[in-house]
N, C-alpha and C. Protein backbone atom coordinates (compact mmCIF):
# COMPACT_ATOMS: atom_id res chain seq x y z
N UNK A 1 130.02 77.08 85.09
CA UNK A 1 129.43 78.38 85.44
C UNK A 1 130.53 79.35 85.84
N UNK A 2 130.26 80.54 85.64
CA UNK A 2 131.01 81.58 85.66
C UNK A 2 131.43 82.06 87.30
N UNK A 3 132.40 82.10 87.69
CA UNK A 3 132.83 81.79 89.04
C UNK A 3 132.40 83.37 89.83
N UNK A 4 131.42 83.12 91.00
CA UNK A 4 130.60 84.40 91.63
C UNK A 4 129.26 84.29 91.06
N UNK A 5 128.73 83.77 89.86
CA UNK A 5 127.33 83.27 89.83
C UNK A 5 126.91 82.17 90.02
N UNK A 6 125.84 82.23 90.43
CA UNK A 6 125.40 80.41 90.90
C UNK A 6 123.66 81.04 90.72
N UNK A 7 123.42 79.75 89.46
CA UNK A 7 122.17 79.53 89.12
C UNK A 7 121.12 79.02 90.51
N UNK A 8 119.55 79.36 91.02
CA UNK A 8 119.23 79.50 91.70
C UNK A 8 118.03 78.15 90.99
N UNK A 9 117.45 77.27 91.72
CA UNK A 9 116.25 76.65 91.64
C UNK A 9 115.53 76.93 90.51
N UNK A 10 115.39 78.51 90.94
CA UNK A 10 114.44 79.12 89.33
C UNK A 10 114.50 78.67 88.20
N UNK A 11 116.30 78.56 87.85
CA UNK A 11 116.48 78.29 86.45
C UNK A 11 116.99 80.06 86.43
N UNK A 12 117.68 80.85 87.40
CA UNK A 12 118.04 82.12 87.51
C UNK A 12 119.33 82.32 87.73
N UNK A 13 120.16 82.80 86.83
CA UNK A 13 121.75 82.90 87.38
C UNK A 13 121.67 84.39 88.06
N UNK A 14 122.45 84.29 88.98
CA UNK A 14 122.75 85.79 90.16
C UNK A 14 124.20 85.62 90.42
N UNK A 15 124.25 87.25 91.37
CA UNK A 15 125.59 86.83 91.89
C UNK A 15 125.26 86.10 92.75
N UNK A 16 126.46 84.92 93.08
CA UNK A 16 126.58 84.06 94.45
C UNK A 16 126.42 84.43 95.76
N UNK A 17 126.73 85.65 96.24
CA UNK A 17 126.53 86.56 97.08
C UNK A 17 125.34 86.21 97.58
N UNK A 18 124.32 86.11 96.97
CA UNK A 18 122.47 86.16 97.30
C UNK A 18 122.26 85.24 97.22
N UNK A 19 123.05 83.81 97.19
CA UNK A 19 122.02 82.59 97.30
C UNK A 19 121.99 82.03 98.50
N UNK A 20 122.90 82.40 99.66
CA UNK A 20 123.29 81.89 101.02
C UNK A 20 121.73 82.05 101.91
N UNK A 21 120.87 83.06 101.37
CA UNK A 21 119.79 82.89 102.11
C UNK A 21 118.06 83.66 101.58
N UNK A 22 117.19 83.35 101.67
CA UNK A 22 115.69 83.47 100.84
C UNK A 22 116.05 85.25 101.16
N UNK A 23 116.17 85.79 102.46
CA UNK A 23 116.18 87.05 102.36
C UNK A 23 116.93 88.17 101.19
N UNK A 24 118.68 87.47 101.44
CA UNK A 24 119.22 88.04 100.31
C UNK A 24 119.13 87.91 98.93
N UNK A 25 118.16 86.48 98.35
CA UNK A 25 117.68 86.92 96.95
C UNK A 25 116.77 87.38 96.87
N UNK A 26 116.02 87.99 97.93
CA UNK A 26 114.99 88.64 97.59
C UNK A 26 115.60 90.34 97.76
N UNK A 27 116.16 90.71 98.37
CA UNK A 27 117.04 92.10 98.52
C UNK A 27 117.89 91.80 97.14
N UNK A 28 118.70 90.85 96.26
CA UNK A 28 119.56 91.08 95.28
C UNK A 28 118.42 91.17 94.16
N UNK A 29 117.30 90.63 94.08
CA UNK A 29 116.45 90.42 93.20
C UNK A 29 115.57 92.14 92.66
N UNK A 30 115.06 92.60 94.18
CA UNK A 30 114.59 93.78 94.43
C UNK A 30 115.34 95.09 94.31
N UNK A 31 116.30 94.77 94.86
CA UNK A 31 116.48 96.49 95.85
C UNK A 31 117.93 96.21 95.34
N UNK A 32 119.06 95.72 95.49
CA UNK A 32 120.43 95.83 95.38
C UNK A 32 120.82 96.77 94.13
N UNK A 33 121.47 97.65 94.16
CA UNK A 33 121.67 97.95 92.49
C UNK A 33 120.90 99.16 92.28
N UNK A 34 119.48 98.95 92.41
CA UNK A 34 118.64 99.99 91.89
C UNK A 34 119.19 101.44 92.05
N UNK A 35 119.05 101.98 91.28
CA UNK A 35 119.08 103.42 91.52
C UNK A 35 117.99 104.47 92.32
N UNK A 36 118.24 104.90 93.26
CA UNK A 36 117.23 105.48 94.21
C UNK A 36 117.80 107.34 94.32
N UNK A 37 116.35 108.68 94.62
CA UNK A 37 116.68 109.52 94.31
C UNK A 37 116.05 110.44 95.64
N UNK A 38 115.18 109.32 96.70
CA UNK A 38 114.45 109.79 98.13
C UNK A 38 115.19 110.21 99.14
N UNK A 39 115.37 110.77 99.49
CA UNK A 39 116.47 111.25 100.45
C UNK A 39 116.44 110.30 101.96
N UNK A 40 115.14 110.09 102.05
CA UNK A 40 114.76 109.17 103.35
C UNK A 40 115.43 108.25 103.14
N UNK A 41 115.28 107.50 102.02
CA UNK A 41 115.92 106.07 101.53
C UNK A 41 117.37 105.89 101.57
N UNK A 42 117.76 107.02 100.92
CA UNK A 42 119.59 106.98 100.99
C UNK A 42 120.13 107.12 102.39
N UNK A 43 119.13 107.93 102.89
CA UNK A 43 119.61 108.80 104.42
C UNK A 43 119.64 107.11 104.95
N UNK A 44 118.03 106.52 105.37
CA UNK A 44 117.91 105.29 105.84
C UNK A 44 119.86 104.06 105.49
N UNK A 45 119.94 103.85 104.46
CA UNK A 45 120.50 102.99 103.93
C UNK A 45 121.76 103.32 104.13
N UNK A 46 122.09 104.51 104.64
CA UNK A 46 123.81 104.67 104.82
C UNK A 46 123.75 104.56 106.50
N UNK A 47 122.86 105.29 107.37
CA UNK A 47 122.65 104.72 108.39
C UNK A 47 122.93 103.26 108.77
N UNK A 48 122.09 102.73 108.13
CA UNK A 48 122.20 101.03 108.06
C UNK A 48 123.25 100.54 108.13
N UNK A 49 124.35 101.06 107.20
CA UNK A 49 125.62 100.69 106.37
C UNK A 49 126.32 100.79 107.67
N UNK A 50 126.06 102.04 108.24
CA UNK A 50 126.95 102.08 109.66
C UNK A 50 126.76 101.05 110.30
N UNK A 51 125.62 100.38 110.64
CA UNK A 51 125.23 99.42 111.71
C UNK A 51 125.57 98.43 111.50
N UNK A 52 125.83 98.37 110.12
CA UNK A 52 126.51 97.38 109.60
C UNK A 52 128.09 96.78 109.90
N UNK A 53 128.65 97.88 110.03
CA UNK A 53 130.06 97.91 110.40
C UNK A 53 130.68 96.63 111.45
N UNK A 54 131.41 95.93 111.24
CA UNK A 54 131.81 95.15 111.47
C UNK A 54 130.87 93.38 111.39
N UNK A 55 129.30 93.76 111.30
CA UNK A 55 128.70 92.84 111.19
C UNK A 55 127.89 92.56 109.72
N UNK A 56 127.36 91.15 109.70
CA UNK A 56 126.95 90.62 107.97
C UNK A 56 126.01 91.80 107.68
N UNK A 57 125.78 91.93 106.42
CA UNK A 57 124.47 92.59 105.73
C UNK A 57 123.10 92.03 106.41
N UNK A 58 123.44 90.72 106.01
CA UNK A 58 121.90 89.01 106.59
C UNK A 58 121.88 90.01 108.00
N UNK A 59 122.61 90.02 108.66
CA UNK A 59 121.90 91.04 110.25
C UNK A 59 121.49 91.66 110.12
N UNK A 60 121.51 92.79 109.44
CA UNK A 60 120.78 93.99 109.72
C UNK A 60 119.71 93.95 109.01
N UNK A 61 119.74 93.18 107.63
CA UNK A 61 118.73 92.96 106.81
C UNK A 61 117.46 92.21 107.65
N UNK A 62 117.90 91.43 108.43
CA UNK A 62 116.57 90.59 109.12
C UNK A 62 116.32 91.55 110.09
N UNK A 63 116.72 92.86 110.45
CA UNK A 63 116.53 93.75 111.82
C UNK A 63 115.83 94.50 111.07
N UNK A 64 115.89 95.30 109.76
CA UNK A 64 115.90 96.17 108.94
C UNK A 64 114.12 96.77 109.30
N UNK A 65 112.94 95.98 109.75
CA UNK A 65 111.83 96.69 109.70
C UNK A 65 111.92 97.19 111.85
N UNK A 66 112.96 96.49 112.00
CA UNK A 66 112.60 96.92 113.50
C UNK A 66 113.33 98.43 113.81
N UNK A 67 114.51 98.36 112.70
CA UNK A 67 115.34 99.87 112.78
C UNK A 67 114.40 100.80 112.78
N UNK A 68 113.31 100.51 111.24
CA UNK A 68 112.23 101.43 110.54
C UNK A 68 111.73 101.92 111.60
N UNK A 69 111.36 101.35 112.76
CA UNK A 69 110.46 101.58 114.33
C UNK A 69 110.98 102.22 114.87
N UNK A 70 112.21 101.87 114.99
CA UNK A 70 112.68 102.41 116.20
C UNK A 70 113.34 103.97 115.63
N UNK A 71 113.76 103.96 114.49
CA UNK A 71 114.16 105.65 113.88
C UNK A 71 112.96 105.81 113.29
N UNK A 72 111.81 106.04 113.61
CA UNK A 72 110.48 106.54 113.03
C UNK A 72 110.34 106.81 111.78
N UNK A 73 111.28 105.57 110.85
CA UNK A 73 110.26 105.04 109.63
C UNK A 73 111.50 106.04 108.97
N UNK A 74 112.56 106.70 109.48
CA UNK A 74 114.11 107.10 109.08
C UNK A 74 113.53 108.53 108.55
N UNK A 75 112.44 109.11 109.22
CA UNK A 75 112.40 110.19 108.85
C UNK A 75 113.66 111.40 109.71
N UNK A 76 113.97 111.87 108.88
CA UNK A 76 115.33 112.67 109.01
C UNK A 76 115.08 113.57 110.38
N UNK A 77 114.17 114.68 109.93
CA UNK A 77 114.00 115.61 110.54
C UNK A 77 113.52 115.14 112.06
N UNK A 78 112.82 114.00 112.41
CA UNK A 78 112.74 112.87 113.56
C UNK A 78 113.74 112.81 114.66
N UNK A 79 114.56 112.16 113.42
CA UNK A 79 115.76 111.80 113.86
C UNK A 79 116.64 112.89 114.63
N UNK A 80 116.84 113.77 113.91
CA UNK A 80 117.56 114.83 114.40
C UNK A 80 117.37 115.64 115.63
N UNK A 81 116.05 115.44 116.38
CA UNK A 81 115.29 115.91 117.33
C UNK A 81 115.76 114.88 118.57
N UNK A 82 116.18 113.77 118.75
CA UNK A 82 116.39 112.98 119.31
C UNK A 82 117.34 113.47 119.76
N UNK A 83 117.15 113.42 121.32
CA UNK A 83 117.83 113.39 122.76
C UNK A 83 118.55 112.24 123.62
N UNK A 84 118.79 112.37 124.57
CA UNK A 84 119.56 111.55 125.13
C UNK A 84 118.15 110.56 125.72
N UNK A 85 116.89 110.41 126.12
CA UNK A 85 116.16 109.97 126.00
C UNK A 85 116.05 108.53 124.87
N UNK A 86 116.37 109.18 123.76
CA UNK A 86 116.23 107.98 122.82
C UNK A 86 117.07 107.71 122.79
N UNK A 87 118.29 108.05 122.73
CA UNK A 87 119.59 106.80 122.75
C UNK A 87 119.52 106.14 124.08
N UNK A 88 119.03 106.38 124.98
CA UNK A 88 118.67 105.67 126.30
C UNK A 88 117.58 103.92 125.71
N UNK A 89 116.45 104.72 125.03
CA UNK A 89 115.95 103.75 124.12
C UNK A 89 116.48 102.96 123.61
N UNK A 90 116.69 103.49 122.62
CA UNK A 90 117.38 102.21 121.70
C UNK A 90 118.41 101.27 121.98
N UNK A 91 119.14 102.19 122.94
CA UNK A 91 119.72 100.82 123.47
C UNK A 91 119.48 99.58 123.84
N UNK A 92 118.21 100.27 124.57
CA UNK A 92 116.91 98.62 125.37
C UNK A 92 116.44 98.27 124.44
N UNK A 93 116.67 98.50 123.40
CA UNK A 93 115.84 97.86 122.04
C UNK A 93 116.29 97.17 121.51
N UNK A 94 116.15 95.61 121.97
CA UNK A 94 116.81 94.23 121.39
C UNK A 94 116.12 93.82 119.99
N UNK A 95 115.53 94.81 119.48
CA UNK A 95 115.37 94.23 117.93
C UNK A 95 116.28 95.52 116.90
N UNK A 96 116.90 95.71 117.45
CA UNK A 96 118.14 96.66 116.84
C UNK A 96 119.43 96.20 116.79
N UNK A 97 120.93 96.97 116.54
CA UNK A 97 121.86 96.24 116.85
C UNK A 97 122.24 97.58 117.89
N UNK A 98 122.38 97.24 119.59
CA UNK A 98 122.54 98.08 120.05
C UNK A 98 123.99 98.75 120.98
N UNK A 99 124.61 99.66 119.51
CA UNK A 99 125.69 100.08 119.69
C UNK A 99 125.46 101.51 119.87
N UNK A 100 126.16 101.97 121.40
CA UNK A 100 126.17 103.45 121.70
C UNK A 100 126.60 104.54 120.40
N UNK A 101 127.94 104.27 120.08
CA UNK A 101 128.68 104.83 118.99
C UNK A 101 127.65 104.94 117.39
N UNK A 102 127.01 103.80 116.87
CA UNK A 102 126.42 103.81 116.16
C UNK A 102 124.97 104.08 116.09
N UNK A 103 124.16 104.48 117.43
CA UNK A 103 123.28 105.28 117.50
C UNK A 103 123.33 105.93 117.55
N UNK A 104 124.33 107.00 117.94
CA UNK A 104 124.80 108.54 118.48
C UNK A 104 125.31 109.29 117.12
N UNK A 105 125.95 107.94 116.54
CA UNK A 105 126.51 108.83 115.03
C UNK A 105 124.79 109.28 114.22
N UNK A 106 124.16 107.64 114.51
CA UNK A 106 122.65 108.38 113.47
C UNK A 106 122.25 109.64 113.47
N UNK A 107 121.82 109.59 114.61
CA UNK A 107 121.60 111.06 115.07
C UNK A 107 122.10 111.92 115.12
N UNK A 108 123.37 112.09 115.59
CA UNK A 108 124.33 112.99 114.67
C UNK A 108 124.45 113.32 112.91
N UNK A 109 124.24 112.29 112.33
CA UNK A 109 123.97 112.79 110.66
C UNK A 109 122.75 113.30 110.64
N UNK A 110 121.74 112.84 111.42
CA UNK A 110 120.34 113.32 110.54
C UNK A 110 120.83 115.05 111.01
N UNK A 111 121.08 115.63 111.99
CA UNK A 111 121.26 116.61 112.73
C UNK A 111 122.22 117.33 111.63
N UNK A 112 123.53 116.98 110.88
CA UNK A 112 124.12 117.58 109.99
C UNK A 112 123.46 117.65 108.70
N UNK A 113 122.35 116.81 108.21
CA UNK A 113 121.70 116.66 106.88
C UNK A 113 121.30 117.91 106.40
N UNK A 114 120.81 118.70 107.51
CA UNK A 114 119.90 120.01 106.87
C UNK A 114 121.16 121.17 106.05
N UNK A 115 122.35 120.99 106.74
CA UNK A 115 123.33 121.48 106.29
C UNK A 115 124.01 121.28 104.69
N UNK A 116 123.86 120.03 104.78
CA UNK A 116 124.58 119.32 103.32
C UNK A 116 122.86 119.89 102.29
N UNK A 117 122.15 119.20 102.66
CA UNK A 117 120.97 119.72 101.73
C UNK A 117 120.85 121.44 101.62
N UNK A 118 120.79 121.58 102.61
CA UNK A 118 120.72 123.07 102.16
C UNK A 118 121.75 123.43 100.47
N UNK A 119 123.23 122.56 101.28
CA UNK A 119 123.63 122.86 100.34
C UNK A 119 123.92 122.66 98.86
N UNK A 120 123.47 121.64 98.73
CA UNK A 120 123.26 120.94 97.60
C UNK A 120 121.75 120.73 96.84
N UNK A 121 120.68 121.11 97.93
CA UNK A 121 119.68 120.68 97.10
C UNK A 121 118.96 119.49 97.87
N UNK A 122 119.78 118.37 98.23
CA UNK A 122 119.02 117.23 98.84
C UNK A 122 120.85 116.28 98.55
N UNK A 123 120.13 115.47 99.75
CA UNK A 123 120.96 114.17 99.46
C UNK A 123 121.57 113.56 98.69
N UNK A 124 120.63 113.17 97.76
CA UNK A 124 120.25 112.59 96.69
C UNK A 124 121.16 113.56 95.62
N UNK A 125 121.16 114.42 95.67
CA UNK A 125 122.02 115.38 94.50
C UNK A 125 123.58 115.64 95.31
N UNK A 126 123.63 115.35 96.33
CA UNK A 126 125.09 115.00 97.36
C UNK A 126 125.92 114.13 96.82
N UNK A 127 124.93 112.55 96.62
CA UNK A 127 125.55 111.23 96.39
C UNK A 127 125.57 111.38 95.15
N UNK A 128 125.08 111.49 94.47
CA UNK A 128 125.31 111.26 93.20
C UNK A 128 126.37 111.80 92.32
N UNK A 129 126.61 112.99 92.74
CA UNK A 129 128.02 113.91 92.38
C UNK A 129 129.07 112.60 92.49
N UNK A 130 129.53 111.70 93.36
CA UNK A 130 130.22 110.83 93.70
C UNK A 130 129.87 109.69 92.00
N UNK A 131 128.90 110.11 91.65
CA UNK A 131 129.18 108.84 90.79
C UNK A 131 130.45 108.63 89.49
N UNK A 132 130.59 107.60 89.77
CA UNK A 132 132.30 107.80 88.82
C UNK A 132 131.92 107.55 87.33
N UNK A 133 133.08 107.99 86.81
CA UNK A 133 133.12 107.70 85.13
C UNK A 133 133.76 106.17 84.83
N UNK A 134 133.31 106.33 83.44
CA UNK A 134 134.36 104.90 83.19
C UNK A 134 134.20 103.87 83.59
N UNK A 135 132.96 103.47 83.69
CA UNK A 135 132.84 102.71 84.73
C UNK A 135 132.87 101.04 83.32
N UNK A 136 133.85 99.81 83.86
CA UNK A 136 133.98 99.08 82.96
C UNK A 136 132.64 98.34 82.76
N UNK A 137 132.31 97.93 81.30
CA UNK A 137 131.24 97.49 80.80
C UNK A 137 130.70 96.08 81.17
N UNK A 138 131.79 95.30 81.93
CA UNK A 138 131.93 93.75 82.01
C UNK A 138 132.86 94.05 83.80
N UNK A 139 132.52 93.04 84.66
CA UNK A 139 132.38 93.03 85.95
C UNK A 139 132.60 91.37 86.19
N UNK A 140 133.91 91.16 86.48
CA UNK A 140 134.17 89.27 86.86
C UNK A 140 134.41 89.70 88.54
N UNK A 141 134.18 88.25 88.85
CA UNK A 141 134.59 88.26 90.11
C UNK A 141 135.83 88.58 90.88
N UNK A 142 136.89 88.29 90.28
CA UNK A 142 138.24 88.44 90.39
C UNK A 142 138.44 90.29 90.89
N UNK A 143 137.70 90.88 89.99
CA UNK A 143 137.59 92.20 89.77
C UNK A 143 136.91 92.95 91.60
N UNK A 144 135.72 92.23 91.42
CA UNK A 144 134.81 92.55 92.25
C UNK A 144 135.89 92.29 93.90
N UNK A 145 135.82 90.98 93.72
CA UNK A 145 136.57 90.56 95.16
C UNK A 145 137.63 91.70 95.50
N UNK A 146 138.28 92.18 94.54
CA UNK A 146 139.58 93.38 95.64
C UNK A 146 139.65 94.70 95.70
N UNK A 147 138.18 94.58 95.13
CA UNK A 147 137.09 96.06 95.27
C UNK A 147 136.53 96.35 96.69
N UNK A 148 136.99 96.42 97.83
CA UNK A 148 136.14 96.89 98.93
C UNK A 148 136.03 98.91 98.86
N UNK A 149 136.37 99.46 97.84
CA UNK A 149 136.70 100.80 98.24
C UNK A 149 136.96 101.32 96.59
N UNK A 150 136.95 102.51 96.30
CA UNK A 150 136.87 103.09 94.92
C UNK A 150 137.25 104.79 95.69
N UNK A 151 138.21 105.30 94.63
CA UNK A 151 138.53 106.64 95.03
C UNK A 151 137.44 107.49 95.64
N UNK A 152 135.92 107.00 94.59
CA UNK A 152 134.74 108.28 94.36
C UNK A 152 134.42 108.18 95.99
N UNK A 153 134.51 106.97 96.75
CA UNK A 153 133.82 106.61 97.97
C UNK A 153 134.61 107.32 98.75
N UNK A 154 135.88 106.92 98.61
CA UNK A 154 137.07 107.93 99.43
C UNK A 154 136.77 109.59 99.56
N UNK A 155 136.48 109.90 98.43
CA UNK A 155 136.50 111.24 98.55
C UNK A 155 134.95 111.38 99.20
N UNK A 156 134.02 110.52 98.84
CA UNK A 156 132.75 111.00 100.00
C UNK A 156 132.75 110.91 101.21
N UNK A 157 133.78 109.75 101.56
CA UNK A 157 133.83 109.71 103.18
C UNK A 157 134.76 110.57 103.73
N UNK A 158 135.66 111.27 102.61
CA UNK A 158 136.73 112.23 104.05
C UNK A 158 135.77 113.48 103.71
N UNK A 159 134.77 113.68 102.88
CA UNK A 159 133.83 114.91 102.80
C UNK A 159 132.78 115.25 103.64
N UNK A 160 132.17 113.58 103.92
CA UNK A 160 131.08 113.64 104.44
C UNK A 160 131.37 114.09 106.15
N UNK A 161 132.83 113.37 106.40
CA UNK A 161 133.60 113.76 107.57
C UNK A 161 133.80 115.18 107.96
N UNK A 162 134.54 115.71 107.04
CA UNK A 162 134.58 117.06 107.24
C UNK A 162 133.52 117.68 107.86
N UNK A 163 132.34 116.99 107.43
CA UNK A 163 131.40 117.89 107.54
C UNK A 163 130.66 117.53 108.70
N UNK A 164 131.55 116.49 109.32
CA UNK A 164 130.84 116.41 110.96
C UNK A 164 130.57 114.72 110.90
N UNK A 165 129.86 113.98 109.82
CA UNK A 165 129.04 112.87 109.98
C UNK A 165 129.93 111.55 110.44
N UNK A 166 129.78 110.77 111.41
CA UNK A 166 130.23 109.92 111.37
C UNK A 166 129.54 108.14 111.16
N UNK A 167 130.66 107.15 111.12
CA UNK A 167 130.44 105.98 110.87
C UNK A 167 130.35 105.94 109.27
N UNK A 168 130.91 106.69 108.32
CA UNK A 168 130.49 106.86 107.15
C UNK A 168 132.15 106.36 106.42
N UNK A 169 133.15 105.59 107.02
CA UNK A 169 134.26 105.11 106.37
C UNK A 169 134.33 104.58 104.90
N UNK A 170 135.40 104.62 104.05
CA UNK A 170 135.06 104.74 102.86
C UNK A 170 135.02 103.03 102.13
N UNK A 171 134.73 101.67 103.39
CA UNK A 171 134.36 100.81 102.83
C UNK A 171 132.63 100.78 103.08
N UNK A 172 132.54 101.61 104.44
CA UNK A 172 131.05 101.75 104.46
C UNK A 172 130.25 102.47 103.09
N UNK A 173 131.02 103.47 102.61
CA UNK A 173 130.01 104.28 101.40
C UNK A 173 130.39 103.35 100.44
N UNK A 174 131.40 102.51 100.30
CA UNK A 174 131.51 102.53 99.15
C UNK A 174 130.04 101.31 98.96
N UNK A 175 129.51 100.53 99.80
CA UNK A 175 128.67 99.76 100.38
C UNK A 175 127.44 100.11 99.35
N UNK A 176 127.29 101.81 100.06
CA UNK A 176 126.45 102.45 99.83
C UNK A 176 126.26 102.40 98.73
N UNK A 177 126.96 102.52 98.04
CA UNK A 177 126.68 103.46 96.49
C UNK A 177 126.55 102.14 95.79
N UNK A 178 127.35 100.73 95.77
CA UNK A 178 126.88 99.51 95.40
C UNK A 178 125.13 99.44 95.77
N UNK A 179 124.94 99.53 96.67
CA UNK A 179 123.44 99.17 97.28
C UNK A 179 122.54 100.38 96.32
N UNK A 180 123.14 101.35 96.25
CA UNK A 180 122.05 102.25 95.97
C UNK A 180 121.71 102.69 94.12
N UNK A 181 122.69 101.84 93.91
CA UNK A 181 122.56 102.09 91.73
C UNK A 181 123.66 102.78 91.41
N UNK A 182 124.61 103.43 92.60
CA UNK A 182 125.13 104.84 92.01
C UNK A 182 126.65 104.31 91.15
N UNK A 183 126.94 102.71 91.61
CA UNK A 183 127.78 101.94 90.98
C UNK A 183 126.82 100.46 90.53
N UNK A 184 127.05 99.69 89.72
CA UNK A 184 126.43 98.96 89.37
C UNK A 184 127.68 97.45 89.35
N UNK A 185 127.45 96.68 90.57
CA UNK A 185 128.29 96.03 90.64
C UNK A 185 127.92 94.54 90.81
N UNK A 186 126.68 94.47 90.50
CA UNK A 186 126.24 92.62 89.84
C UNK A 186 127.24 92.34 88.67
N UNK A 187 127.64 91.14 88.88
CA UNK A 187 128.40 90.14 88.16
C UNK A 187 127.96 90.45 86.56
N UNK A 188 129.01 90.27 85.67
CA UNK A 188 128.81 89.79 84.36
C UNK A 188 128.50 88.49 84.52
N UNK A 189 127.54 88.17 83.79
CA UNK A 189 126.25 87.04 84.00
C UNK A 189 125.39 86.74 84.98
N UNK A 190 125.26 87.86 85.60
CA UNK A 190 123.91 87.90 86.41
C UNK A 190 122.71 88.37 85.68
N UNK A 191 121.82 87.98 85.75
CA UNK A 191 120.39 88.65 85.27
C UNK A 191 120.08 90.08 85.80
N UNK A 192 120.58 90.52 86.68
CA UNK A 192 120.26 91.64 86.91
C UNK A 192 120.99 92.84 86.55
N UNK A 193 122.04 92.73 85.99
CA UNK A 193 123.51 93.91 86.11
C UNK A 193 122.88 94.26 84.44
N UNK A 194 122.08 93.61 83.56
CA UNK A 194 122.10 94.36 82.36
C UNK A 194 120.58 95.36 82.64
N UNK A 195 119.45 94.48 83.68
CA UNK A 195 118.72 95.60 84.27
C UNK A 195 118.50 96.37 85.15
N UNK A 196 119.75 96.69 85.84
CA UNK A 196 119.81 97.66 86.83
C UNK A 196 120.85 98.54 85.91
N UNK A 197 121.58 98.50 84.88
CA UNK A 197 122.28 99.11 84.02
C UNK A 197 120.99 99.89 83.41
N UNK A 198 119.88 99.47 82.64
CA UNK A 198 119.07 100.18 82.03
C UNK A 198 118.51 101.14 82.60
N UNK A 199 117.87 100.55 84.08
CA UNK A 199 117.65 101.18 84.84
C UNK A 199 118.71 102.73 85.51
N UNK A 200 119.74 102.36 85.31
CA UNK A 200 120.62 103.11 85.56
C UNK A 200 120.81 104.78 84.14
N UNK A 201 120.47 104.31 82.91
CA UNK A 201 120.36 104.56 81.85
C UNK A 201 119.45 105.80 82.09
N UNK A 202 117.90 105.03 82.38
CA UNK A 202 116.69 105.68 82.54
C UNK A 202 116.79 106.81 83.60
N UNK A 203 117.65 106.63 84.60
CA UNK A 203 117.50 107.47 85.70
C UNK A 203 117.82 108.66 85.89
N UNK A 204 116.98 109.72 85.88
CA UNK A 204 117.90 110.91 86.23
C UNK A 204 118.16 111.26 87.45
N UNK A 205 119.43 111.62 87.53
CA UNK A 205 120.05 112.07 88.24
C UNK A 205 119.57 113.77 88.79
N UNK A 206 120.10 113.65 89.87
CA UNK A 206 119.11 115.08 90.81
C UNK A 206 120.45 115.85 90.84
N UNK A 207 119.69 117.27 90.28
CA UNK A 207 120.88 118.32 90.09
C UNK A 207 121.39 119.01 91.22
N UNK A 208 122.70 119.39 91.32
CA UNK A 208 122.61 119.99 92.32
C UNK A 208 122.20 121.51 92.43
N UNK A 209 122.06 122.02 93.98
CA UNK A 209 122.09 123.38 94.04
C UNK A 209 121.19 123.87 95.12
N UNK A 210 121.35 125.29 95.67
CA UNK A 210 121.02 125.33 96.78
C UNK A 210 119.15 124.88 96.78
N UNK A 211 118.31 125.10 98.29
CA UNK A 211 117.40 124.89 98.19
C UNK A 211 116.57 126.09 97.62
N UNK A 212 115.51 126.19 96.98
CA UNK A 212 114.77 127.65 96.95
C UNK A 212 114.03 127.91 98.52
């Protein structure tokens, strides 16, 4: 077998990545890869990425419906309303991961979002500008492994910076944009990298430009 895939019970080859636990083949199976265009969703998922920071994906992923609660379901405009009150919260909120710095940044992005959308249109037409060219047709592990970071991510994280947001470092986006379709980085011989590619195909992309 092709080294980074490992065939699953099913009779399913994946990346290896997702077989360590039922949650993550069900997130590599579902959601990894896909291409997404909701602004809640991306907003949600780079958030995450922060919380992520220094700890596994498997953490936050098993926290992931208690975050939904506790940032009111990651609605933006929510978020951004939040006072010192709720970071008082969430801290006491042991079904979270509860870091001062990484609650304070949330809320701090949702609070800069209206800015970037304004200027672009939405989120979603933000990130996607980042998506790179050229992207090679065939993906080995060798490849993958000394990939933590890609220029396109670089340039979103010293942008997204500029523009105030933090916890958004450019191994965190580059996270992002793996998770979110905007790079497509399942293994050559995974079952999924030729349909999240199609999928990728099918998708349009959100234009930019200001809001009306």
């Amino acid at each position: 077998m092709t080294r980074g895939i490992e065939v699953g019970e099913d009779g399913v080859a994946r990346c290896s990545w997702a077989m360590s636990d039922p949650a993550y083949v069900d997130y590599h199976d579902k959601e990894w890869g896909r291409p997404a265009s909701d602004d809640s969703r991306l907003f949600e998922k780079l958030v995450l990425e922060g919380f992520q920071s220094g700890l596994s994906w498997l953490t936050i992923l098993r926290k992931r419906e208690n975050f939904r609660n506790a940032f009111k379901g990651f609605d933006i405009a929510k978020i951004a309303r939040f006072g010192s009150r709720d970071v008082d919260r969430l801290l006491n909120d042991a079904g979270i991961v509860r870091h001062r710095g990484k609650i304070e940044a949330a809320i701090n992005n949702a609070k800069q979002y209206g800015s970037l959308a304004d200027e672009f249109g939405s989120l979603a037409a933000y990130v996607w500008s980042f998506e790179p060219t050229n992207r090679p047709s065939k993906l080995d592990w060798a490849t993958l492994a000394k990939t933590t970071t890609s220029p396109e991510a670089i340039a979103m994280s010293k942008d997204l910076k500029k523009r105030g947001w933090a916890f958004v470092g450019p191994t965190t986006v580059y996270s992002f944009l793996e998770a979110m379709g905007i790079v497509n980085d399942h293994l050559t011989g995974c079952f999924a990298r030729a349909e999240v590619e199609g999928l990728r195909k099918a998708f349009k992309r959100p234009r930019t430009g200001k809001k009306s």
